[in-house]
N, C-alpha and C. Protein backbone atom coordinates (compact mmCIF):
# COMPACT_ATOMS: atom_id res chain seq x y z
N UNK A 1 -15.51 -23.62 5.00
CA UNK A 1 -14.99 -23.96 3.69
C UNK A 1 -14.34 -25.32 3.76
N UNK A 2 -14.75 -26.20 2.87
CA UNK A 2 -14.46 -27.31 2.78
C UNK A 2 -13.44 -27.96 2.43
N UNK A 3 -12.20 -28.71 2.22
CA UNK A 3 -12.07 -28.97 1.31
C UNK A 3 -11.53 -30.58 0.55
N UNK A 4 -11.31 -30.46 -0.54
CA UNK A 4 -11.33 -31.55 -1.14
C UNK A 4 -10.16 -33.16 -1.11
N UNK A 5 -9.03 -32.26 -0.54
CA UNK A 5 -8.20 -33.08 0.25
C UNK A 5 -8.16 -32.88 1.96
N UNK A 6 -8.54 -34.04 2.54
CA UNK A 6 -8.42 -33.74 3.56
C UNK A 6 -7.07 -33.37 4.39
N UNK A 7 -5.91 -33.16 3.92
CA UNK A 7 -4.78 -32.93 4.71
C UNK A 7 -4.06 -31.08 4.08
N UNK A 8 -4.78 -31.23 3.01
CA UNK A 8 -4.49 -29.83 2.38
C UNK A 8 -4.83 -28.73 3.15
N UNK A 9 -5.21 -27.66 3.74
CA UNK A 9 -5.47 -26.65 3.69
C UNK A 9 -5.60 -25.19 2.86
N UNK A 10 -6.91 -24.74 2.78
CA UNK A 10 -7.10 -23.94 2.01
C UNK A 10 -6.26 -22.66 2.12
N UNK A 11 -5.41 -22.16 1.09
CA UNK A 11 -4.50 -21.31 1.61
C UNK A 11 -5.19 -19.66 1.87
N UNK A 12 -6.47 -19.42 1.45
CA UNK A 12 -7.01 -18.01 2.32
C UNK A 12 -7.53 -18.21 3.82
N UNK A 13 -7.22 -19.64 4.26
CA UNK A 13 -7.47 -20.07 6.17
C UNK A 13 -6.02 -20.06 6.21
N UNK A 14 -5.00 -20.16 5.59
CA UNK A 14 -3.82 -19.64 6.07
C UNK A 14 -3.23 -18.40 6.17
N UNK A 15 -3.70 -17.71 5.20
CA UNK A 15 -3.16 -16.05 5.52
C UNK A 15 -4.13 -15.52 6.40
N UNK A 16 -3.77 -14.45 6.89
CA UNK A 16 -4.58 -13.39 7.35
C UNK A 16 -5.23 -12.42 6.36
N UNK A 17 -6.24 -12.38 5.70
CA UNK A 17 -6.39 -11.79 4.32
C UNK A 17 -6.36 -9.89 5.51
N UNK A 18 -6.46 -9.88 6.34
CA UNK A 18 -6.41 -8.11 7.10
C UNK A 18 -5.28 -7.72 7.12
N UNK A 19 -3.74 -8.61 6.97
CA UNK A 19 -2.32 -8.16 7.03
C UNK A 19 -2.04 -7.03 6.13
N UNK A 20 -1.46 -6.14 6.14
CA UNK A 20 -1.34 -4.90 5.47
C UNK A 20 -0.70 -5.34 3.72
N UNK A 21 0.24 -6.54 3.90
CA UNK A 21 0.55 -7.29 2.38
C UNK A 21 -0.51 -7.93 1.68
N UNK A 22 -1.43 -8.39 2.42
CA UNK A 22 -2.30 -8.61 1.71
C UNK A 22 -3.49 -8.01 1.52
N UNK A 23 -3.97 -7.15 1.88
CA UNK A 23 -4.59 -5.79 1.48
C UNK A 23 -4.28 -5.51 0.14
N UNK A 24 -2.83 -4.52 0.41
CA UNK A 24 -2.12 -4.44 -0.87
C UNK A 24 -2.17 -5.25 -1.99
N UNK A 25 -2.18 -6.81 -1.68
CA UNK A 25 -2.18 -7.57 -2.98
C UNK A 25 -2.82 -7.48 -3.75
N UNK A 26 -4.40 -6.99 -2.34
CA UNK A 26 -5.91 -7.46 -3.51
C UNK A 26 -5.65 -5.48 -4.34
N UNK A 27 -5.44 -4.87 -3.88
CA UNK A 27 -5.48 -3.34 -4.39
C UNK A 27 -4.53 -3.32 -5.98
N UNK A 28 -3.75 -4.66 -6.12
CA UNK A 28 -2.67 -3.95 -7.00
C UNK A 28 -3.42 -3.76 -8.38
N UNK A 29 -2.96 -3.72 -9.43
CA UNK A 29 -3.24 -3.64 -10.94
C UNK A 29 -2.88 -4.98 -11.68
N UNK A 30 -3.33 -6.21 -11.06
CA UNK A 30 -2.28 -7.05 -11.54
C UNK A 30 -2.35 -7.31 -13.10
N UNK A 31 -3.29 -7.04 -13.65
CA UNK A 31 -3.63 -7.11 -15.05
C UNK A 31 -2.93 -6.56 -16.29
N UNK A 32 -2.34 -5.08 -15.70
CA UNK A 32 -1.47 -4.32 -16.07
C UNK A 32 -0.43 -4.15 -15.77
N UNK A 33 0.27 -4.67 -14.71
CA UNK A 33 1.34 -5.14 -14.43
C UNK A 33 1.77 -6.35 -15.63
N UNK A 34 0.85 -7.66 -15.40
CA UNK A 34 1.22 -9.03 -16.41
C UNK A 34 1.15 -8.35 -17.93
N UNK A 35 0.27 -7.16 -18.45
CA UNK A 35 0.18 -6.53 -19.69
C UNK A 35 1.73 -6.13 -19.98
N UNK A 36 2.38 -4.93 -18.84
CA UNK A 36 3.40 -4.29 -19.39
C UNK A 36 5.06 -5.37 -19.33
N UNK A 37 5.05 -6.61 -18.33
CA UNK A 37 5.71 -7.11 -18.15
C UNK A 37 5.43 -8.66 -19.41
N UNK A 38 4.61 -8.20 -20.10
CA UNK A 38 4.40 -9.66 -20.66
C UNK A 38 6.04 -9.77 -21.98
N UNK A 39 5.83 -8.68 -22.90
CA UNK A 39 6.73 -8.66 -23.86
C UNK A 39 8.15 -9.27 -23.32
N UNK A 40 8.51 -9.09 -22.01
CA UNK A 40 10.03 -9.56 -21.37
C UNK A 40 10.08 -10.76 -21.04
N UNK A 41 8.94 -11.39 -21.24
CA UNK A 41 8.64 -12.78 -21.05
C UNK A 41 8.65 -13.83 -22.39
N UNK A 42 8.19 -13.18 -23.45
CA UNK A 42 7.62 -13.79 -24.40
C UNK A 42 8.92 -14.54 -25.10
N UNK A 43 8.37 -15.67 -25.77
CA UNK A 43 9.35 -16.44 -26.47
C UNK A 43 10.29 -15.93 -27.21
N UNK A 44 11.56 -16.14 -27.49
CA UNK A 44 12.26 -15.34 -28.32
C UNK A 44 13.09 -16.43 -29.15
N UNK A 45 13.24 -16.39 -30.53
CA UNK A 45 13.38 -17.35 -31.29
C UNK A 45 15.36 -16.94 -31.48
N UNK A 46 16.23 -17.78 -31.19
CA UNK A 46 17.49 -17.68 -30.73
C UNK A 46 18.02 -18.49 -31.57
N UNK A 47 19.18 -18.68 -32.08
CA UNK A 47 20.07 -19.17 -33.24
C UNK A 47 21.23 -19.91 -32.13
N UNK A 48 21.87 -20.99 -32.36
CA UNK A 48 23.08 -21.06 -31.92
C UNK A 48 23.70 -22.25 -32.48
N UNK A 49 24.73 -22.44 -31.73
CA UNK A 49 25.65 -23.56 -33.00
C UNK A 49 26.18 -24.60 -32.44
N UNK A 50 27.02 -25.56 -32.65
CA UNK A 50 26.82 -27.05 -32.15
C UNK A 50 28.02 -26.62 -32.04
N UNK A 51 28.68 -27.24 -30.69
CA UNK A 51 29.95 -27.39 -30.50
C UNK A 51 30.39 -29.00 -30.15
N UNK A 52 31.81 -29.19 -30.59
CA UNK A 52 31.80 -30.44 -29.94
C UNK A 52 33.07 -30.25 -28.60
N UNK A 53 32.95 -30.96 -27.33
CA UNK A 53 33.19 -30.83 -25.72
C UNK A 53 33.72 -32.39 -25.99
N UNK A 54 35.05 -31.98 -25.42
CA UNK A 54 35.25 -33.48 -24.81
C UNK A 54 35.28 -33.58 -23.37
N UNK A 55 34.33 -34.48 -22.47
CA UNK A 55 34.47 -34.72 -20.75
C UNK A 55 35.05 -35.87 -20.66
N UNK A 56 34.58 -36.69 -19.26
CA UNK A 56 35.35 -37.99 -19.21
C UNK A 56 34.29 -38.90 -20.09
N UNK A 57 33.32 -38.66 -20.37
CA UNK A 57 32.65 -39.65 -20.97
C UNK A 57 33.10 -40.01 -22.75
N UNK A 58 33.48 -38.77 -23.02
CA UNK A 58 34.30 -38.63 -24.33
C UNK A 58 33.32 -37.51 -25.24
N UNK A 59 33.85 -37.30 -26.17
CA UNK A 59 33.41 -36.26 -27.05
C UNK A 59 31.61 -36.22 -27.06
N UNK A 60 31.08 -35.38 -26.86
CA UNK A 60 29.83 -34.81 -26.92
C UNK A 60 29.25 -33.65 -27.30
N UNK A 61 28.43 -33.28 -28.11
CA UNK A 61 27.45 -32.36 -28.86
C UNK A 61 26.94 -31.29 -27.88
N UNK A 62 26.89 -30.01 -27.94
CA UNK A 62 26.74 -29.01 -27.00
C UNK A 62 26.34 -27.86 -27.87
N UNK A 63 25.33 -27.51 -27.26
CA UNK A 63 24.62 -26.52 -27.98
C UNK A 63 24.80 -25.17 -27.66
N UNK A 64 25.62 -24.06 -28.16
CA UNK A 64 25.86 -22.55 -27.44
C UNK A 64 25.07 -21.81 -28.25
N UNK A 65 24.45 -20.92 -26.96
CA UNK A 65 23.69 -19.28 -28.05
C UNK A 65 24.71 -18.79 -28.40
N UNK A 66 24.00 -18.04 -29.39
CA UNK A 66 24.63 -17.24 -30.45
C UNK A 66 25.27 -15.61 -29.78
N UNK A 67 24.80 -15.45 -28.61
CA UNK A 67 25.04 -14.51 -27.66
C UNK A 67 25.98 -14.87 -27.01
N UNK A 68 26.39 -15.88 -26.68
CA UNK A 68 27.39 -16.93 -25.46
C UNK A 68 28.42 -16.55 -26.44
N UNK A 69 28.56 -16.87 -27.65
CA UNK A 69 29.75 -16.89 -28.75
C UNK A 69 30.17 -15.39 -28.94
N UNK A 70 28.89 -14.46 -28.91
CA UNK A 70 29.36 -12.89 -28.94
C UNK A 70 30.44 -12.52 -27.68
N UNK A 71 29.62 -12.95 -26.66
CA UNK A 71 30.36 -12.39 -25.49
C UNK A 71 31.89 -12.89 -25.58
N UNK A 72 31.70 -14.32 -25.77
CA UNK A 72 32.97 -14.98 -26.00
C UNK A 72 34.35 -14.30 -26.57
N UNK A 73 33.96 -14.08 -27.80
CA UNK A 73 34.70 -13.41 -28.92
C UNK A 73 35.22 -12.26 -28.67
N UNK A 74 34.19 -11.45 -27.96
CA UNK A 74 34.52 -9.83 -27.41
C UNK A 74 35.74 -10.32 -26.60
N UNK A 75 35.29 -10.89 -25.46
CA UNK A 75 36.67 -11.40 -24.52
C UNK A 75 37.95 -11.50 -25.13
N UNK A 76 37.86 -13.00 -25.70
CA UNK A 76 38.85 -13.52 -26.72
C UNK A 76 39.76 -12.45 -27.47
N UNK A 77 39.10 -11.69 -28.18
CA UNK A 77 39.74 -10.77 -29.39
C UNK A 77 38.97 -9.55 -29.63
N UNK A 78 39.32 -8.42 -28.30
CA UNK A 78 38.70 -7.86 -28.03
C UNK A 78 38.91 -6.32 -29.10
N UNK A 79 39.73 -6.90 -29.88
CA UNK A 79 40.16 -5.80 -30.63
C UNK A 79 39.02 -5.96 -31.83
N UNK A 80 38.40 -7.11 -32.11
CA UNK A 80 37.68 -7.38 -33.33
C UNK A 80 36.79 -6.93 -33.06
């Protein structure tokens, strides 16, 4: 097997494809695995709000989720 950069190596001349992990790899379901794990992946459209931060550079624009501010608040005023 050839290949196209000469300093590369093809990475199935680097494994042992007989190692018991890679056996397993080729056996898994990976199709249905990426199916049931896809939804936890997928984009999720998130709200949040501009804060303004002062550092040493001076006042700057900072963007917090809307989740960051929940948790926040719970902390803060945990009675609310």
């Amino acid at each position: 097997m050839s290949t196209p950069d000469f300093f590369r190596a093809r990475l199935d001349t680097m494994i042992d494809l007989r190692h018991p992990l890679a056996v397993l790899a080729t056996r898994m379901p990976w199709t249905e695995i990426e199916k049931s794990r896809a939804p936890s992946f997928a984009r999720k459209a998130r709200t949040g709000s501009m804060k303004l931060e002062a550092d040493m550079f001076g006042p700057t624009a900072v963007v917090v989720a809307a989740v960051a501010l929940a948790l926040l608040d719970a902390r803060v005023c945990p009675s609310a």
